[in-house]
Protein backbone atom coordinates (compact mmCIF):
# COMPACT_ATOMS: atom_id res chain seq x y z
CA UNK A 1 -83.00 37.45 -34.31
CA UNK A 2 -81.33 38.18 -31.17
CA UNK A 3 -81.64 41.17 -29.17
CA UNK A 4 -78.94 43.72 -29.29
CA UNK A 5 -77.64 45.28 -26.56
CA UNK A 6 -75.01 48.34 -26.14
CA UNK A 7 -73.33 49.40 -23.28
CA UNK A 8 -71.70 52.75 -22.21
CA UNK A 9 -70.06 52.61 -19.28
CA UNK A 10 -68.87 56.38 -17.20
CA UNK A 11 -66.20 56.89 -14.20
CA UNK A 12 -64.07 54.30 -12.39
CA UNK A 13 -63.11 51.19 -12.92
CA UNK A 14 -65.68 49.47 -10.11
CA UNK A 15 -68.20 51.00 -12.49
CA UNK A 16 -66.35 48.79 -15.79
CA UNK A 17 -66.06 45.97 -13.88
CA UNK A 18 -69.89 46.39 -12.99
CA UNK A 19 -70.94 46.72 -16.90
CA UNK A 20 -68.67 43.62 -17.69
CA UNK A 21 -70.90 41.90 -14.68
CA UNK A 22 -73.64 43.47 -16.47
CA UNK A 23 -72.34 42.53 -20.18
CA UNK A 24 -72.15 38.87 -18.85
CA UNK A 25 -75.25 38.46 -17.89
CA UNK A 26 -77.11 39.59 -20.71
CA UNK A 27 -74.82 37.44 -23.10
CA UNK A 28 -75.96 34.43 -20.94
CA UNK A 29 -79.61 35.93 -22.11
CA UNK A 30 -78.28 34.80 -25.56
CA UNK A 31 -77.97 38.53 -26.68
CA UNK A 32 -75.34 40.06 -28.38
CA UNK A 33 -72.89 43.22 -27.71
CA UNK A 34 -73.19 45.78 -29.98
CA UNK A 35 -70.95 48.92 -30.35
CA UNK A 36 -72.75 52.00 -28.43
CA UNK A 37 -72.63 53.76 -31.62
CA UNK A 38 -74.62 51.38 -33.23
CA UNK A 39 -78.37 50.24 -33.59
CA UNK A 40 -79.58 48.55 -30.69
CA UNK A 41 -82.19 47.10 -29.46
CA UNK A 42 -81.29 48.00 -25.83
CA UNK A 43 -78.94 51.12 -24.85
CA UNK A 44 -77.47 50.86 -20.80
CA UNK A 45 -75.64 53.78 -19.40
CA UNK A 46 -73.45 53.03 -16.51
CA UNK A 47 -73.47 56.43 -15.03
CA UNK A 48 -71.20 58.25 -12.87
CA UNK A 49 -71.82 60.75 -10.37
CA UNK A 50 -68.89 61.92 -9.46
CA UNK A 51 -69.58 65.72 -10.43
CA UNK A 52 -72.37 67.71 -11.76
CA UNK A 53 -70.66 67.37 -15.11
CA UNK A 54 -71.12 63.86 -15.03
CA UNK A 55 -74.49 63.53 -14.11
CA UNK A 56 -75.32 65.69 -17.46
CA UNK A 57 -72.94 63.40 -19.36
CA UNK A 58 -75.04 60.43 -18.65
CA UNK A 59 -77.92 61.91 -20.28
CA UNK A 60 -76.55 63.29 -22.89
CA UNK A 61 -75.19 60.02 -24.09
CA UNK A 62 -78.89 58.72 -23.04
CA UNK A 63 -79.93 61.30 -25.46
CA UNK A 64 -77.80 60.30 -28.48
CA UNK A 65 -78.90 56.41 -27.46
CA UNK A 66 -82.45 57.90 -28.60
CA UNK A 67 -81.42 59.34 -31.66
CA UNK A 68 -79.45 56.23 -32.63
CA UNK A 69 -82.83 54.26 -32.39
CA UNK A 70 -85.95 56.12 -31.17
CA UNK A 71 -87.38 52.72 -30.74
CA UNK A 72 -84.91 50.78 -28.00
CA UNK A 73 -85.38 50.67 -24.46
CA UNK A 74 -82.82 52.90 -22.63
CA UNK A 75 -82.04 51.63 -19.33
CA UNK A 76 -80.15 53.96 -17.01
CA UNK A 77 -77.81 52.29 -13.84
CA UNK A 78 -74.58 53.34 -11.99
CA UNK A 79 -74.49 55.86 -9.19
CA UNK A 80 -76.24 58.80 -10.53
CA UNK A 81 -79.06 55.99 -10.92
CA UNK A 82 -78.63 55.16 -7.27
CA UNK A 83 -77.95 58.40 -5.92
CA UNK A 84 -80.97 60.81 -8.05
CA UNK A 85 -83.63 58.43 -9.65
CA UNK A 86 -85.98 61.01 -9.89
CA UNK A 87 -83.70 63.30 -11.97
CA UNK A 88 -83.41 60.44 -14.32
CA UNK A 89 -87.09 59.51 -14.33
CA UNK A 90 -87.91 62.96 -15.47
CA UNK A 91 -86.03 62.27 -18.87
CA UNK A 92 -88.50 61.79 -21.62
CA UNK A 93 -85.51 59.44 -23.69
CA UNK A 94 -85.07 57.23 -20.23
CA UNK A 95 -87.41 53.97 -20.29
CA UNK A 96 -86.10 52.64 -16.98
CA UNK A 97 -83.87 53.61 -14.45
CA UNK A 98 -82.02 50.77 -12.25
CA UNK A 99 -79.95 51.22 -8.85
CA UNK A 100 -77.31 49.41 -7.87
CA UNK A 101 -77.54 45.40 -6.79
CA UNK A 102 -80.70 45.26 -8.93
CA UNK A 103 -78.89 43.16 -11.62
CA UNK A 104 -81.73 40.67 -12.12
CA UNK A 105 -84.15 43.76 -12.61
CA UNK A 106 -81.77 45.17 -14.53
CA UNK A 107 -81.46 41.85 -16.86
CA UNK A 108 -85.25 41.74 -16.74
CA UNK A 109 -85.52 45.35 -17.72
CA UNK A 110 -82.82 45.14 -20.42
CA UNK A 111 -84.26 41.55 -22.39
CA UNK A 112 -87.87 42.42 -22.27
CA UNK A 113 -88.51 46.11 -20.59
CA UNK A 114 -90.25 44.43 -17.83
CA UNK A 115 -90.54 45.72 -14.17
CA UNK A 116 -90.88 48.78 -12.80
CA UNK A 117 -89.89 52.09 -14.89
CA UNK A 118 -87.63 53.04 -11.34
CA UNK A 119 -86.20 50.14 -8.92
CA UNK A 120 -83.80 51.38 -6.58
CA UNK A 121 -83.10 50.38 -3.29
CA UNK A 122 -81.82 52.99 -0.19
CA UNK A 123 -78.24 51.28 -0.01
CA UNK A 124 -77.59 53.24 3.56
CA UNK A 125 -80.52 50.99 4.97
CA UNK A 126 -80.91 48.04 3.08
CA UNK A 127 -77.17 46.08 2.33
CA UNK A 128 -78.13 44.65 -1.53
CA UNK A 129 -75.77 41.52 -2.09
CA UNK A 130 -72.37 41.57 -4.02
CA UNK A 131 -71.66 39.41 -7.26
CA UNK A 132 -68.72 38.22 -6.83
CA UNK A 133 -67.61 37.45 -10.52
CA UNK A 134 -64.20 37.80 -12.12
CA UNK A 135 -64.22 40.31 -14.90
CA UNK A 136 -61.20 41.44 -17.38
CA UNK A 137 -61.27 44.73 -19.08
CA UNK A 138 -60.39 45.43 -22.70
CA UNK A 139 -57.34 45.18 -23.03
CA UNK A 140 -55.99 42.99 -19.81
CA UNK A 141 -55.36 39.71 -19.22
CA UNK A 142 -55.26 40.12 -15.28
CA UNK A 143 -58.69 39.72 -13.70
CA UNK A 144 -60.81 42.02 -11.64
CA UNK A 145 -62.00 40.55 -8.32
CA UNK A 146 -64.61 42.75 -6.35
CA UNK A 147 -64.56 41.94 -2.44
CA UNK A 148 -66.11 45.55 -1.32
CA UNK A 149 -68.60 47.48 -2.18
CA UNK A 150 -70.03 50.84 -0.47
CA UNK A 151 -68.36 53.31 1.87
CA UNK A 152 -68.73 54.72 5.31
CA UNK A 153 -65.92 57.39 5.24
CA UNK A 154 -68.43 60.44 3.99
CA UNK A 155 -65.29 62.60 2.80
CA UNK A 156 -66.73 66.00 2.46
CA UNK A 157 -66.10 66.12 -1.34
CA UNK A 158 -67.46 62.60 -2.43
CA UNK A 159 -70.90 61.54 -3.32
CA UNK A 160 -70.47 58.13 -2.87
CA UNK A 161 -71.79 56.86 0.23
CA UNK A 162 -74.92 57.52 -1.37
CA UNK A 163 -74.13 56.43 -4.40
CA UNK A 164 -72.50 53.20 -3.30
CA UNK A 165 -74.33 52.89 0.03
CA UNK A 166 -73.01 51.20 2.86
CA UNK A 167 -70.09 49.15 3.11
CA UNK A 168 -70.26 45.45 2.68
CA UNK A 169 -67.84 42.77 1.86
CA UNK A 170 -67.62 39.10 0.34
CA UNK A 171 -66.73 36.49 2.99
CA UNK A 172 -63.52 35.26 3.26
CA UNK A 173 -64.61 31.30 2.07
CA UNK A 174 -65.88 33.11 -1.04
CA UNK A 175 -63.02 35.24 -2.31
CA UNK A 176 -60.83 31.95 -1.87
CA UNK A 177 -63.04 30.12 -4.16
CA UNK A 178 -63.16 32.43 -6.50
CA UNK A 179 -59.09 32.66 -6.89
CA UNK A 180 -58.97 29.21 -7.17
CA UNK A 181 -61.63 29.18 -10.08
CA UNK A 182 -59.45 32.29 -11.55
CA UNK A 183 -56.51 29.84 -11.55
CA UNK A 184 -58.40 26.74 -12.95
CA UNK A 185 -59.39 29.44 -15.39
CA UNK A 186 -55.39 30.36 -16.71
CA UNK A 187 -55.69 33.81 -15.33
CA UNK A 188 -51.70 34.80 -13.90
CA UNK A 189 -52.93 37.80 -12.16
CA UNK A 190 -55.59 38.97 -10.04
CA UNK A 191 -56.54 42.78 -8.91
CA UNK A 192 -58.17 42.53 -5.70
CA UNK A 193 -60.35 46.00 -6.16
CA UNK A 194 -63.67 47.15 -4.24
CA UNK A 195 -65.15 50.87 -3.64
CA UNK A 196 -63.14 51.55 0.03
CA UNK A 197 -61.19 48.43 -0.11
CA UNK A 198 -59.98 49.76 3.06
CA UNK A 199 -63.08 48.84 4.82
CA UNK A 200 -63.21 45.28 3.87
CA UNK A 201 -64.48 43.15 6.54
CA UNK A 202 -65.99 45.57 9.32
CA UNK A 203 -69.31 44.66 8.12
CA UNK A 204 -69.08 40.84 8.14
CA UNK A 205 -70.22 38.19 11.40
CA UNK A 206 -67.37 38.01 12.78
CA UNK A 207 -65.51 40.83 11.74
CA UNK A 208 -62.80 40.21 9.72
CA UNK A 209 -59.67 42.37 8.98
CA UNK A 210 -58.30 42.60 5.46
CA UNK A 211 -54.94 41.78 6.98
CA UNK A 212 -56.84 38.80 7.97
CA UNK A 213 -57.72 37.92 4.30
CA UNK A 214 -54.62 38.96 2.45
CA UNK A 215 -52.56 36.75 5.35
CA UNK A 216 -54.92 33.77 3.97
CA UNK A 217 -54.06 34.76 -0.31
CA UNK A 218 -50.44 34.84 0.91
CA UNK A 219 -50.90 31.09 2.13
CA UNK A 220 -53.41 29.61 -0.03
CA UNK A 221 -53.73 31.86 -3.21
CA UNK A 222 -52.52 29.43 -6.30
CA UNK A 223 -52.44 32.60 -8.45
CA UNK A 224 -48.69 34.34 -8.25
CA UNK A 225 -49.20 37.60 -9.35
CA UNK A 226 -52.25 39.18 -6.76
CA UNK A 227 -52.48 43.22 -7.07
CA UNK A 228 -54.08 45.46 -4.67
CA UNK A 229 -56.18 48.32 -6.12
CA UNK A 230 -56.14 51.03 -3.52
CA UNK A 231 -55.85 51.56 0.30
CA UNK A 232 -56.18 55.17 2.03
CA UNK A 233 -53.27 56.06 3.92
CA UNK A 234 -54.48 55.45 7.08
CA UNK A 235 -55.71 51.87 6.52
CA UNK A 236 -52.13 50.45 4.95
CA UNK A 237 -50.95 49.25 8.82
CA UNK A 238 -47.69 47.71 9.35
CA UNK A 239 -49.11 44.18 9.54
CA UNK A 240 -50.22 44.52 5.91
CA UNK A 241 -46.85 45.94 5.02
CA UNK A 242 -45.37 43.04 6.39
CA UNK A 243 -47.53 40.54 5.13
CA UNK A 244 -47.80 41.60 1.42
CA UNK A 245 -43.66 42.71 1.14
CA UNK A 246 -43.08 39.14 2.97
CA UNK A 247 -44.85 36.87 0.03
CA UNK A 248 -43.96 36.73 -3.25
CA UNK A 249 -47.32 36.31 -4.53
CA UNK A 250 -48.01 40.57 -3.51
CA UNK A 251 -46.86 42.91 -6.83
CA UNK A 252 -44.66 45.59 -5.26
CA UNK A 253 -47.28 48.43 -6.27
CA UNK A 254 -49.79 50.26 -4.38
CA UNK A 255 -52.50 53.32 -4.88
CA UNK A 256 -52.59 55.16 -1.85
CA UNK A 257 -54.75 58.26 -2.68
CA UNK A 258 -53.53 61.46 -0.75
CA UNK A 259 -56.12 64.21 -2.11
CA UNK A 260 -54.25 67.11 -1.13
CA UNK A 261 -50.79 67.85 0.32
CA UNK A 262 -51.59 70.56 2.86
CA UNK A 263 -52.98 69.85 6.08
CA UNK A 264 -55.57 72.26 6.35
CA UNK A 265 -57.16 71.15 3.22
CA UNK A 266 -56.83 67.49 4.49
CA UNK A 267 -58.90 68.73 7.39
CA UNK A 268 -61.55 70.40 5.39
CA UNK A 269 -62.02 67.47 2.87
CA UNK A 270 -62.47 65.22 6.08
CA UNK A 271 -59.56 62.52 5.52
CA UNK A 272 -58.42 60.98 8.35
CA UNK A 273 -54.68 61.88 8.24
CA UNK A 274 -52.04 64.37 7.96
CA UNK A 275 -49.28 64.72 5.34
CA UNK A 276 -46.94 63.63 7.25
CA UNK A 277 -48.45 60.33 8.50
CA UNK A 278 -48.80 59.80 4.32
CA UNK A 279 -45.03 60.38 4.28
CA UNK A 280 -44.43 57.83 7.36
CA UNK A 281 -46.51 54.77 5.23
CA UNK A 282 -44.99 55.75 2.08
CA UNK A 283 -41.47 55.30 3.69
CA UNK A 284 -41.93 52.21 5.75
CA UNK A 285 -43.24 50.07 2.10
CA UNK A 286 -39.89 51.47 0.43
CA UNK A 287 -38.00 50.21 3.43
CA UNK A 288 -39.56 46.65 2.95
CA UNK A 289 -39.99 46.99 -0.82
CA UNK A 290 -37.38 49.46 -2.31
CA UNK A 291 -38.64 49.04 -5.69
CA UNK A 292 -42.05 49.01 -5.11
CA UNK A 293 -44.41 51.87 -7.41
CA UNK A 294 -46.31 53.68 -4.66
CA UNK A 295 -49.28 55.82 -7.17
CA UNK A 296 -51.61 58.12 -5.34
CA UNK A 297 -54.59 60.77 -6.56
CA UNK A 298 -54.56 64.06 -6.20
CA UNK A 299 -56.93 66.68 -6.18
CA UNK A 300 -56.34 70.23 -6.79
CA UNK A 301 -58.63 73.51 -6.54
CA UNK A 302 -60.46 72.45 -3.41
CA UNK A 303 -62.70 75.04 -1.57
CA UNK A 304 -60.46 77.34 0.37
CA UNK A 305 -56.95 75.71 -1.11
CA UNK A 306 -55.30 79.40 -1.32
CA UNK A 307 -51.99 80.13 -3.47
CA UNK A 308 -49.61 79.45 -0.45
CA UNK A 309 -51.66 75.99 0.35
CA UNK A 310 -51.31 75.01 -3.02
CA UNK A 311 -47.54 75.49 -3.22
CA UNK A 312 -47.03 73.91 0.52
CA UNK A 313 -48.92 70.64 -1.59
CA UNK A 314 -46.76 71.18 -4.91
CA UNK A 315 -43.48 71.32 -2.79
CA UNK A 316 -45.18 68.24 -0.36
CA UNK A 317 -46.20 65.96 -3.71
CA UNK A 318 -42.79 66.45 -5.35
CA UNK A 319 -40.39 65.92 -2.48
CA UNK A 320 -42.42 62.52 -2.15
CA UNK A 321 -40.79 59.02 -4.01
CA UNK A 322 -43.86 58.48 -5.37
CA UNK A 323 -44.25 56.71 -9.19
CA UNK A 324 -47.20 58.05 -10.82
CA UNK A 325 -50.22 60.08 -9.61
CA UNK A 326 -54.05 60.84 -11.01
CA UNK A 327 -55.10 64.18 -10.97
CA UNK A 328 -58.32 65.25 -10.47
CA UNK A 329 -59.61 69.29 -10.63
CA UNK A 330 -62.01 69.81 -8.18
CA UNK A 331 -65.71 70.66 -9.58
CA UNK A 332 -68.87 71.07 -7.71
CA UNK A 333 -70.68 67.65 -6.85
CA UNK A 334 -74.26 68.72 -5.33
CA UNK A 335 -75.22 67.07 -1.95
CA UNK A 336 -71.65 66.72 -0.65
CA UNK A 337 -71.00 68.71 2.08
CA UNK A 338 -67.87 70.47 0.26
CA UNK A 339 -70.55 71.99 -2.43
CA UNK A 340 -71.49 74.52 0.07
CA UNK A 341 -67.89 75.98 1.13
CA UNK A 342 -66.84 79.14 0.22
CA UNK A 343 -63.32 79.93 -0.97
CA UNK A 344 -64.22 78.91 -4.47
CA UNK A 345 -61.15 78.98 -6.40
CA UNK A 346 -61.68 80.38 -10.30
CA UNK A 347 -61.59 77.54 -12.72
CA UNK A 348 -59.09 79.11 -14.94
CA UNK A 349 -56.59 79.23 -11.43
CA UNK A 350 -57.78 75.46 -10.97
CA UNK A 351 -57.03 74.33 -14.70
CA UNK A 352 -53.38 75.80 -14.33
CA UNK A 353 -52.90 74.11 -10.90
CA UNK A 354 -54.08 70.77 -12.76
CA UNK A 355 -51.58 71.55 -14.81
CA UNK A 356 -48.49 71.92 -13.07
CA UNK A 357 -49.71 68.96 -11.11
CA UNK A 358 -49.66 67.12 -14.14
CA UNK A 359 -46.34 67.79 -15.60
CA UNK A 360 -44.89 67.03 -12.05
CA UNK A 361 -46.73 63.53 -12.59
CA UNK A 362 -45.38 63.12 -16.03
CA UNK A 363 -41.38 63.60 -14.70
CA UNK A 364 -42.02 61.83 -11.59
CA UNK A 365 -43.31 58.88 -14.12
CA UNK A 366 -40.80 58.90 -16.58
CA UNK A 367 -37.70 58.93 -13.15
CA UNK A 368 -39.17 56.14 -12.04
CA UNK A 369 -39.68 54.18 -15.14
CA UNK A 370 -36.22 54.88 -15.74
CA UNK A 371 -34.56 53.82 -12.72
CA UNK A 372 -35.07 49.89 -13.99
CA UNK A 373 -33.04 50.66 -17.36
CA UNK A 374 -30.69 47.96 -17.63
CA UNK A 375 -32.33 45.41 -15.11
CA UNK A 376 -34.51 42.59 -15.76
CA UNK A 377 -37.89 42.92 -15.02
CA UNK A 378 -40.61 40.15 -14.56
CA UNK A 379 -43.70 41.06 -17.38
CA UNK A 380 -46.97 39.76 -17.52
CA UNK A 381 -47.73 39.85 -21.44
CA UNK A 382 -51.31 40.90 -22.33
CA UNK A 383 -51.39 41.74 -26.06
CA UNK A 384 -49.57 42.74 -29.05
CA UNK A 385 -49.72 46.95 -29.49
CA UNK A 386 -49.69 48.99 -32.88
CA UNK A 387 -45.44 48.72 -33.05
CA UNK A 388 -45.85 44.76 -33.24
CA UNK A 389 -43.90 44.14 -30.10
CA UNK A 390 -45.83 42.30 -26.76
CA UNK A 391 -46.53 44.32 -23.76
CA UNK A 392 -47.69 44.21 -20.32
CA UNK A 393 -46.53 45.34 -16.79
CA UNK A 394 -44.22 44.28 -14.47
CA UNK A 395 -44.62 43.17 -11.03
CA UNK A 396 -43.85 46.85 -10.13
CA UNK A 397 -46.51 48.33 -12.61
CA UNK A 398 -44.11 49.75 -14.99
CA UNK A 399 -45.21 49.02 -18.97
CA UNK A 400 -43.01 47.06 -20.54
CA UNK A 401 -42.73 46.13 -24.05
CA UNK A 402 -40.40 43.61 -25.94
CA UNK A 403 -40.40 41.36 -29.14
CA UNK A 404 -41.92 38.00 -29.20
CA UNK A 405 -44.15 35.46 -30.28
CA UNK A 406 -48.19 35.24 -29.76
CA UNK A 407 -48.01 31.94 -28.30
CA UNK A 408 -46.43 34.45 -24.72
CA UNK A 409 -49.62 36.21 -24.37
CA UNK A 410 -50.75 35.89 -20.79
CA UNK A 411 -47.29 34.20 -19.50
CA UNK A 412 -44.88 36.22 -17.37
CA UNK A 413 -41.64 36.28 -18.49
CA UNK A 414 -38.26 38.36 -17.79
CA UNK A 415 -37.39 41.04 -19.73
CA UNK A 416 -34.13 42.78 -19.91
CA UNK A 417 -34.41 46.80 -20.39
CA UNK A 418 -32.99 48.40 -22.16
CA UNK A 419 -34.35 51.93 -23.35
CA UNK A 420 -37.24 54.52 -22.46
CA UNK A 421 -40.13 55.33 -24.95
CA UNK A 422 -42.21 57.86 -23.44
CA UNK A 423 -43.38 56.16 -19.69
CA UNK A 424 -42.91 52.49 -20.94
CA UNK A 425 -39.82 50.50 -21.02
CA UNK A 426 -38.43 48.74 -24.36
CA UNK A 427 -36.65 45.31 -23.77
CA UNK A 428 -35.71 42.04 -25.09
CA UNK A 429 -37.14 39.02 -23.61
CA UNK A 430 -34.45 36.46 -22.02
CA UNK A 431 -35.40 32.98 -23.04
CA UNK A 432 -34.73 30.23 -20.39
CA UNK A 433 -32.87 26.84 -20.48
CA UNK A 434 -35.06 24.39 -19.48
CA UNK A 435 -33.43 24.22 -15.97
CA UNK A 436 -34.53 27.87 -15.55
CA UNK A 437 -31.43 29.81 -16.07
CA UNK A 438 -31.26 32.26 -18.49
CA UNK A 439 -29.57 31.62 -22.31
CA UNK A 440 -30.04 34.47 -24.02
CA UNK A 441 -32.23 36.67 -25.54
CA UNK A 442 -35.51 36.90 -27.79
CA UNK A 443 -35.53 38.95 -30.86
């Protein structure tokens, strides 16, 4: 009988597209998924350690994995792996704890419980090698391409420099061929996606810039939809504005992540910008892409963020055009230097922060969404939801739903909107002649 295997899989989506990496392998092991609520033969946890919270998290679910089947091998991996193997290795319900760019040991591990019981390599010395694999979350029909991996910024909140280790990127030569794979595949859309995209290319002989590589996608990419995960403010220059809002293969959306809205804060959390420099790259991609969705993340509560700081980054955040935000409440992650501040802010003042924060978001959402009422939008369709109808997002990263026939999943098509439901918009699909000009509508 084959061996079962169950995944769980904590924080970000670099850490899902690692267990799908991971999930692939072990199916090419002939083994087969199972549900992590299941019986297993094998449990993984994909930790995070993002917080304190979510190092206990991981073993907590490491402790149900036990109870499900107090014979499997639990095999622990992710960042709190990387970043505190001993304070895994001291769990009585953890067989084997694996750090990151140890996939074979990690197969190994995971099909027979061989190797070591702790394999992890010191990612600030030792640069362990990307796999550069296409991956696509439940749910999507867009792929996942990871070019970077690691960081170098050492923000004084985040862990993951040590987590993640040291920056490193995928040549050039090698990203190509894997787009052109993705397209001999039938994939319409590709997220380009690493851990500091930002830094892509500083580590590689010669450096390269990612200007350098998105100028080649723009010329040689077959795929026409190609996304762009996340950029800090300071890295989005005005060559990559140009070169992304000039080709038609770029999706008018990007994640710029801002963290706080008040200069001193900024300055304490050790980004490398000021508000209004944020303001300045927000405002030249709406001048070459007026209806791009500019998303950012936001994090409120931070050491020494006062009641007149916070309101200086409410007023900041909402005077903004931006589409969407992800907010985060600060919480204690030990070994960063922001864990020993002072200036704590009380966790019920941070929760209510959070909150306003978030009902900001939801307006700001549901303005933006609604702006494209009445226009036609260009949707990528990835699956059918619970009303029946076929959704997926435009180039602009709004949801879009409409009705339509199975046989659209994973093709782009233009929808006409025409109403709001909550942050998606509700259309009807405009069938073309077949000279390309529109005849009418869908039901």
């Amino acid at each position: 009988m084959a061996t079962r295997f169950a995944i769980a899989t904590l924080g970000c989506k670099v850490n899902q597209y690692d267990s799908a990496i991971i999930e692939s392998r072990l199916r090419g092991r002939g083994m087969v998924r199972a549900e992590f609520t299941e019986k297993a033969d094998v449990y993984i946890v994909n930790t995070c350690t993002i917080t304190d919270r979510a190092d206990s998290e991981s073993l907590r679910i490491a402790r149900r994995a036990r109870r499900l089947n107090p014979n499997a091998r639990i095999v622990m991996t992710g960042c709190l792996a990387q970043a505190s193997p001993d304070v895994l290795a001291k769990a009585s319900e953890v067989d084997a704890v694996i750090g990151l760019g140890r996939l074979d040991d990690l197969e190994r591990a995971a099909a027979s419980g061989a190797g070591e019981r702790v394999m992890v390599t010191n990612l600030r010395k030792e640069k362990a090698p990307i796999e550069l694999a296409a991956v696509t979350l439940d749910g999507h029909t867009r792929a996942f391409l990871k070019l970077q991996e690691g960081c170098d910024q050492f923000c004084s909140f985040c862990i993951v420099p040590f987590s993640r280790g040291t920056s490193r990127s995928v040549e050039p030569r090698r990203v190509m061929a894997a787009l052109d794979d993705l397209h001999a595949r039938g994939f319409k859309e590709v997220v380009l996606t690493g851990v500091h995209l930002g830094g892509y290319g500083k580590d590689l002989d010669p450096p390269v810039e990612l200007a350098d590589l998105l100028e080649m996608i723009a010329e040689r990419c077959p795929i026409e939809r190609v996304r762009i995960s996340s950029l800090d403010p300071e890295e989005l220059s005005d060559r990559i504005v140009e070169i992304i809002s000039g080709s038609a293969k770029f999706c008018p959306h990007l994640h710029l992540p801002l963290q706080s809205g008040d200069d001193e804060t900024l300055s304490r959390m050790r980004r490398r910008y000021e508000r209004g420099y944020f303001r300045d790259r927000v405002e030249r991609v709406l001048h070459a892409w007026p209806n791009a969705a500019i998303g950012t993340d936001l994090i409120v509560g931070f050491p020494g963020e006062t009641g007149a700081h916070f309101e200086s980054y409410f007023n900041f955040v909402e005077s903004m055009p931006l589409a969407y935000f992800h907010v985060f409440p600060y919480s204690v992650r030990a070994g960063t230097t922001a864990a020993k501040f002072s200036g704590r802010v009380k966790p019920p003042e941070i929760k209510r922060r959070a909150a306003m924060m978030r009902e900001l978001g939801d307006r700001k959402r549901v303005e933006f969404v609604g702006r494209f009422v009445g226009t036609k939008l260009k949707v990528l369709l990835e699956e059918r939801g619970p009303d029946g109808k076929l959704r997926g997002y435009s180039r602009n990263y709004v949801r879009v739903s409409a009705r339509g026939p199975d046989e659209l999943t994973n093709r782009e098509v233009e929808v006409e909107a025409s109403t709001v439901e909550g942050i998606q918009l509700v259309g009807e699909i405009v069938r073309p002649r077949a000279d390309g000009t529109a005849c009418g509508r869908t039901s």
